[in-house]
N, C-alpha and C. Protein backbone atom coordinates (compact mmCIF):
# COMPACT_ATOMS: atom_id res chain seq x y z
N UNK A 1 -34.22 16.16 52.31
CA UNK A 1 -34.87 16.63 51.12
C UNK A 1 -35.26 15.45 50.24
N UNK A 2 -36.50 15.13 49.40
CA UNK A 2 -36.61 14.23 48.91
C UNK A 2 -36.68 14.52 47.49
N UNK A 3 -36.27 13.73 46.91
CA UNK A 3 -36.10 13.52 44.80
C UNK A 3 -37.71 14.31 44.58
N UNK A 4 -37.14 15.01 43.49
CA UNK A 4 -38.57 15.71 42.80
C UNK A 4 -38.71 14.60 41.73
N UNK A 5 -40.12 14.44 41.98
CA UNK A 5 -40.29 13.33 40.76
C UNK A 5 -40.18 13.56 39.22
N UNK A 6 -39.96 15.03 38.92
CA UNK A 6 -40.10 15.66 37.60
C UNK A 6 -38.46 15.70 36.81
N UNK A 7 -37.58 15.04 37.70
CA UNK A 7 -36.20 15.28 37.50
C UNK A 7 -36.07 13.81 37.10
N UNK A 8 -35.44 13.81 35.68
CA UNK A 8 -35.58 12.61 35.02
C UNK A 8 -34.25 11.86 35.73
N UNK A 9 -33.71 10.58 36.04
CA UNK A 9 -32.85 9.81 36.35
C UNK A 9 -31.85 9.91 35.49
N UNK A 10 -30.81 9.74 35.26
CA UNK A 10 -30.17 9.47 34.02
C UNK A 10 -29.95 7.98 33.54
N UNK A 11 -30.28 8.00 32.36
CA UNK A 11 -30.62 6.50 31.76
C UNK A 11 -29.09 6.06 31.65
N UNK A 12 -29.19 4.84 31.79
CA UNK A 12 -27.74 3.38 32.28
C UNK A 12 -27.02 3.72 30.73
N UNK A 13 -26.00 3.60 30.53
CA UNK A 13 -25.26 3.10 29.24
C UNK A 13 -26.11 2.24 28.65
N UNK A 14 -27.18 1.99 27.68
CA UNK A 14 -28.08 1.12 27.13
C UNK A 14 -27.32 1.22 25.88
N UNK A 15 -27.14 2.51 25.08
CA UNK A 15 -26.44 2.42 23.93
C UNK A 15 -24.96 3.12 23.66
N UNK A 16 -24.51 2.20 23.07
CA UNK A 16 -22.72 2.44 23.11
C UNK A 16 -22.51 4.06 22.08
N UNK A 17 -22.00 4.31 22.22
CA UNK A 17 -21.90 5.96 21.93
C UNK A 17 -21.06 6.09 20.49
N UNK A 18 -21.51 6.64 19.67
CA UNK A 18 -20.67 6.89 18.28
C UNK A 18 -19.40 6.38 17.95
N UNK A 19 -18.83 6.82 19.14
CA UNK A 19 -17.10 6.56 19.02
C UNK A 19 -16.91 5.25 18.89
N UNK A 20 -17.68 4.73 20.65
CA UNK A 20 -17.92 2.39 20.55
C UNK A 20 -17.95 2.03 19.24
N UNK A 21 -19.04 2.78 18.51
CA UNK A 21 -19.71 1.80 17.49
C UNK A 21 -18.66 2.15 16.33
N UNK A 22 -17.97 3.38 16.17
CA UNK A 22 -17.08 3.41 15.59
C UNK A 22 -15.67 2.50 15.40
N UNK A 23 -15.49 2.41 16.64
CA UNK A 23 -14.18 1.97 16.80
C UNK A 23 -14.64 0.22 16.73
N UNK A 24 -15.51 -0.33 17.03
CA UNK A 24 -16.07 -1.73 16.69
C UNK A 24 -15.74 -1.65 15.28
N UNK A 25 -16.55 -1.05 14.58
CA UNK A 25 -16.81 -1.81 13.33
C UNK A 25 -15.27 -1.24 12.73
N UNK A 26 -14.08 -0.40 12.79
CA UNK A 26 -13.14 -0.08 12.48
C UNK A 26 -12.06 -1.91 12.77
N UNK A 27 -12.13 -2.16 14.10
CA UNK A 27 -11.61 -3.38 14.35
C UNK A 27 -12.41 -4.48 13.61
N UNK A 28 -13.71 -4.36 13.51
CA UNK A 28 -13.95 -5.58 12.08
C UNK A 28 -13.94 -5.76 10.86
N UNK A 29 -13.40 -4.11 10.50
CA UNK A 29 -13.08 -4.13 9.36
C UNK A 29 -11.53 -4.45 8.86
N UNK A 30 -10.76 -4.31 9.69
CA UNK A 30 -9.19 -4.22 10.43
C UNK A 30 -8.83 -6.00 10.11
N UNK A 31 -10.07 -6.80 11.30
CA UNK A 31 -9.87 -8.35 11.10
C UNK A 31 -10.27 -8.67 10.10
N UNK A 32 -11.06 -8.56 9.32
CA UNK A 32 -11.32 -9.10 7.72
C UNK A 32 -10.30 -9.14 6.71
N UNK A 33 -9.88 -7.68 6.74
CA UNK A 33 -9.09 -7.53 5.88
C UNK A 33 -7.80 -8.22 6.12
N UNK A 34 -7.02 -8.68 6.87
CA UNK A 34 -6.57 -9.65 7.63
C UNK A 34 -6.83 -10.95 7.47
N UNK A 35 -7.73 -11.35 7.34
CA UNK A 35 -8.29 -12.82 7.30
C UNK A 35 -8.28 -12.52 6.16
N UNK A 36 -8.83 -12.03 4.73
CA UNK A 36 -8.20 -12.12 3.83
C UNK A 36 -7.30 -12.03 2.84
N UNK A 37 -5.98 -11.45 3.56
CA UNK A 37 -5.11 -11.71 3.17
C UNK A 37 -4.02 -12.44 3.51
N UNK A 38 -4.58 -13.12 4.43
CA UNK A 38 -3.83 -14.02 5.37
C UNK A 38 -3.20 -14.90 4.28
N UNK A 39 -1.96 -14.69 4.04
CA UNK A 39 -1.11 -16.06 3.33
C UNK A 39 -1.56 -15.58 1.33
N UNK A 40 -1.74 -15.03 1.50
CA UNK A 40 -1.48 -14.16 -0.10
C UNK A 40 -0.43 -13.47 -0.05
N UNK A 41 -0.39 -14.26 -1.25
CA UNK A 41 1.32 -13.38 -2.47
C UNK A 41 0.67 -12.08 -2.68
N UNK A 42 1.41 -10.99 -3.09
CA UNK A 42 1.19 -10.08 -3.80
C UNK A 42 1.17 -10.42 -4.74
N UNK A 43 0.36 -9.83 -5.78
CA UNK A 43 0.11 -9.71 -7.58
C UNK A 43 1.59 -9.30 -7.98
N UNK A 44 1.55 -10.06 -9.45
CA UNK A 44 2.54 -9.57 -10.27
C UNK A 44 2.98 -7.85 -9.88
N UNK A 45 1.90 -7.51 -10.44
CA UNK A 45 1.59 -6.25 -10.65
C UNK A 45 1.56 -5.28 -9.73
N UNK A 46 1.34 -6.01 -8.10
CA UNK A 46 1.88 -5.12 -6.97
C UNK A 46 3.25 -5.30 -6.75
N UNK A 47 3.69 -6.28 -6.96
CA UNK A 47 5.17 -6.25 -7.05
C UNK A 47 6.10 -5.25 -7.34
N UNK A 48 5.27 -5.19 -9.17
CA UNK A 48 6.50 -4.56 -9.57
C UNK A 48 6.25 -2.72 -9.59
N UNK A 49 4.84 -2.32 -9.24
CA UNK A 49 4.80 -1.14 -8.48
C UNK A 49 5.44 -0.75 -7.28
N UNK A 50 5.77 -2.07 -6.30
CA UNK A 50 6.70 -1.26 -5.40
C UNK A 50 7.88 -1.12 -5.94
N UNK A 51 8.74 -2.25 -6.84
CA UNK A 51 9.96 -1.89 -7.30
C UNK A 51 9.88 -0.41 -7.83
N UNK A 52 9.18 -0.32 -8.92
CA UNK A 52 8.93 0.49 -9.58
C UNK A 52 9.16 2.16 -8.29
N UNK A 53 8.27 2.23 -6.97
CA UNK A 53 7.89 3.13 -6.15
C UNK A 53 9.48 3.27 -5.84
N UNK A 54 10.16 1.88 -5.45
CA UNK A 54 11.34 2.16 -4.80
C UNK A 54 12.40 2.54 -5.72
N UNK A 55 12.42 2.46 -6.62
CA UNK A 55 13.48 2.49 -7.82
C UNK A 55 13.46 4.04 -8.03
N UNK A 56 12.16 5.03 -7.94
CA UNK A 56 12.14 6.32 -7.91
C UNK A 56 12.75 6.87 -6.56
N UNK A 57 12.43 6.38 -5.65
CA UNK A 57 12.70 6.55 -4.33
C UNK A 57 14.58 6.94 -4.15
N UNK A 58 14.83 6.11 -5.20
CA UNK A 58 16.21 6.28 -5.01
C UNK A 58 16.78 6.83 -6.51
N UNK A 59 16.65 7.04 -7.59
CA UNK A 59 16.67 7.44 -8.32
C UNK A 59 16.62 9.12 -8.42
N UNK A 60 15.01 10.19 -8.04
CA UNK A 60 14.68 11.02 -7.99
C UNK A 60 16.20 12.38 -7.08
N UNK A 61 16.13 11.55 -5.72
CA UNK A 61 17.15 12.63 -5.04
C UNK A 61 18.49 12.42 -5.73
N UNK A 62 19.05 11.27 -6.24
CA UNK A 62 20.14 11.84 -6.79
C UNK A 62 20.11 12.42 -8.18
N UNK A 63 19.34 12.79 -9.06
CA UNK A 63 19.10 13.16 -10.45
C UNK A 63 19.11 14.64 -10.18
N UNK A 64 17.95 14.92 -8.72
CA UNK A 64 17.95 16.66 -8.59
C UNK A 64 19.51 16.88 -8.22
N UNK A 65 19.93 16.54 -7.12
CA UNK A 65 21.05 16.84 -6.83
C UNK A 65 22.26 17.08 -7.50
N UNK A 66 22.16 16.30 -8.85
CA UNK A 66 23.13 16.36 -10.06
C UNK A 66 22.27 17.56 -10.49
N UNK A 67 21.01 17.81 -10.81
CA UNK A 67 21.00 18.73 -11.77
C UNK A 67 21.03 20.01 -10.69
N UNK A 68 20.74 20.39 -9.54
CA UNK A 68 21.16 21.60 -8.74
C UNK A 68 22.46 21.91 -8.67
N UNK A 69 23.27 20.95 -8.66
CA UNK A 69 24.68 21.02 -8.67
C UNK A 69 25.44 21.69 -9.62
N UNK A 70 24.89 20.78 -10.96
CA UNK A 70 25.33 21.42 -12.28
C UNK A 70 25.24 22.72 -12.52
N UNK A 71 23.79 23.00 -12.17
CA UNK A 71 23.71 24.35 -12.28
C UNK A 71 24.42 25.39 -11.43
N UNK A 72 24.95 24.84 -9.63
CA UNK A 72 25.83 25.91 -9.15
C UNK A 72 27.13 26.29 -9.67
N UNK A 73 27.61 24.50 -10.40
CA UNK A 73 28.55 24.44 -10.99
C UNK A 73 28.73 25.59 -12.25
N UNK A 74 27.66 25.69 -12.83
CA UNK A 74 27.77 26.68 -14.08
C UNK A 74 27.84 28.21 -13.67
N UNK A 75 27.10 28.13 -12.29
CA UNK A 75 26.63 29.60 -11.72
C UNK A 75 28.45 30.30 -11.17
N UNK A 76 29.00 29.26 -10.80
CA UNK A 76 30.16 29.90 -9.80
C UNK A 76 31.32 29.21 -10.45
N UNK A 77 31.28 28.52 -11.60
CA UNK A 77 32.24 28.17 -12.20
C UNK A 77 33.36 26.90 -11.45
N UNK A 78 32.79 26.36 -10.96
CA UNK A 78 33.49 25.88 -10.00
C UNK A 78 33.59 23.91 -10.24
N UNK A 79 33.45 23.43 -11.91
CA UNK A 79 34.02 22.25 -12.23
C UNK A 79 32.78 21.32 -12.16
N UNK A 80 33.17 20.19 -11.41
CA UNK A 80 31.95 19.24 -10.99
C UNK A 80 31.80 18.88 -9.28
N UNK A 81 32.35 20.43 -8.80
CA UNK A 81 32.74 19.82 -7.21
C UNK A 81 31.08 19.91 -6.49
N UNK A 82 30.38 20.98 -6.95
CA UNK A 82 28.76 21.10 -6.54
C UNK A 82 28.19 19.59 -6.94
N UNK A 83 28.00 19.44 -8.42
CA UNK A 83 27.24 18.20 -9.02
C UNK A 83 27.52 17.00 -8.29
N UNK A 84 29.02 16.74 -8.00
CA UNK A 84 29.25 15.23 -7.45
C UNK A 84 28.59 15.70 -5.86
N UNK A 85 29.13 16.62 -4.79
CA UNK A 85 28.84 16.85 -3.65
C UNK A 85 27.18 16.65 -3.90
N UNK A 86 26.04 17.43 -4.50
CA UNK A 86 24.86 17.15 -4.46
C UNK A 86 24.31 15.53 -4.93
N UNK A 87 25.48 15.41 -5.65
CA UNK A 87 24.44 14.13 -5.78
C UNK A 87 24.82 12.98 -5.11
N UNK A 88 25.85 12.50 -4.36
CA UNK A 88 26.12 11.74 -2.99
C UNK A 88 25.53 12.04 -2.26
N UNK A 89 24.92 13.55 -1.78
CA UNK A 89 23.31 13.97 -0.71
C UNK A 89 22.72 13.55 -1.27
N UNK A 90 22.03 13.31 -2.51
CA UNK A 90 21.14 12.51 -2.79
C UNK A 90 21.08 11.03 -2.74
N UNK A 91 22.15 10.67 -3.18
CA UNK A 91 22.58 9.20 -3.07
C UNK A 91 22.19 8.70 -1.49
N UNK A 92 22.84 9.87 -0.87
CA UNK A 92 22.41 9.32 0.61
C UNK A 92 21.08 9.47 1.25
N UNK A 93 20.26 10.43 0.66
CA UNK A 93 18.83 10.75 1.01
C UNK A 93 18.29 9.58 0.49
N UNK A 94 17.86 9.29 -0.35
CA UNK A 94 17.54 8.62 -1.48
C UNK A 94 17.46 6.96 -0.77
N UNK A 95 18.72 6.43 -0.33
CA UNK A 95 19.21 5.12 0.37
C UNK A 95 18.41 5.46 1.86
N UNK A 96 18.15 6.79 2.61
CA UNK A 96 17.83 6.58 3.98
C UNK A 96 16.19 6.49 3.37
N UNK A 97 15.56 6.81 2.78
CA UNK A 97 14.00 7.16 1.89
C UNK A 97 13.94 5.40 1.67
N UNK A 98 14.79 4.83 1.26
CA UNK A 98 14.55 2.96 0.83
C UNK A 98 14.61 2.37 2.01
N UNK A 99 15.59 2.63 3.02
CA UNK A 99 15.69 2.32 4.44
C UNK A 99 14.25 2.53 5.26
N UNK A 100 13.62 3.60 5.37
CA UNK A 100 13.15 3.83 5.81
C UNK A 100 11.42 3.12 5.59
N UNK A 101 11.25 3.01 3.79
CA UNK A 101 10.50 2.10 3.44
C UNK A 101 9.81 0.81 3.51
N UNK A 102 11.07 0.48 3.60
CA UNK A 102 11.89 -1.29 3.97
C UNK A 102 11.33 -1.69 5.14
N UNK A 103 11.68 -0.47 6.32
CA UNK A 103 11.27 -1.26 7.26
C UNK A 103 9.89 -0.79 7.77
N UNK A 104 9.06 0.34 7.32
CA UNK A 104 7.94 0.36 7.33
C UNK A 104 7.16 -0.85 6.81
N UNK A 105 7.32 -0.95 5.82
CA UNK A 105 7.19 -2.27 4.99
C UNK A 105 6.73 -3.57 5.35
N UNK A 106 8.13 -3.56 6.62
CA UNK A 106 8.05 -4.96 7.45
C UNK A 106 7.38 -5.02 8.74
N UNK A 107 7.05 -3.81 9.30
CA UNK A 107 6.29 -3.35 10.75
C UNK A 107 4.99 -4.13 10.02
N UNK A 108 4.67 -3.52 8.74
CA UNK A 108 2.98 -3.43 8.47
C UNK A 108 2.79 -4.90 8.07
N UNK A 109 3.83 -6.09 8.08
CA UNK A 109 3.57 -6.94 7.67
C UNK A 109 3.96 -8.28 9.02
N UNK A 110 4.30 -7.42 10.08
CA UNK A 110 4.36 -8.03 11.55
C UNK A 110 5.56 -8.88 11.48
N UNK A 111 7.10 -8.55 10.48
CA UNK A 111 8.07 -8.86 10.10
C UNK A 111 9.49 -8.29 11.50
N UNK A 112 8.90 -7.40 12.34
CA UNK A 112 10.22 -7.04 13.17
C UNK A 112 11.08 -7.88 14.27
């Protein structure tokens, strides 16, 4: 049987497809940003926003936990055994939330 000449060929990979051109310019935007921050301090001011981020980080779960506590404490009469128990879960949430930060932190900064 021979090729009908009316049946178009299919044209070669000539142009790289949405995704290529996507994922190119994603990796040159990736190395720039990279190259310029290559060997920069953080700002004052980013600094003390992460303190600031982390200081809530650990702050927030034990404050609820005291105040859920207090309140079972008031609900069931039962002293400060809720308040302290909730807020050591927090204490400990709170510390795995900074842990967990920390070393995100250091992955994104090629620190492991």
């Amino acid at each position: 049987m021979s090729k009908n000449a009316a049946e178009p060929e299919p044209a070669p990979d000539s142009e790289p497809s949405r995704a290529d051109r996507l994922a190119r310019q994603l990796e040159q935007q990736a190395r720039r940003h990279q190259r310029n921050n290559r060997g920069r301090a953080p700002s004052l001011w980013q600094q003390v926003a992460r303190v600031g981020t982390l200081g809530w980080m650990i702050v927030l779960p034990i404050v609820a936990g005291a105040l859920v506590g207090h309140l079972l404490d008031l609900r069931f009469d039962s002293g400060v055994r809720w308040a302290l128990a909730l807020m050591f879960l927090g204490l400990i949430t709170g510390g795995y939330a900074l842990y967990r930060a920390m070393q995100e932190g250091m992955a994104s900064r090629g620190e492991r």
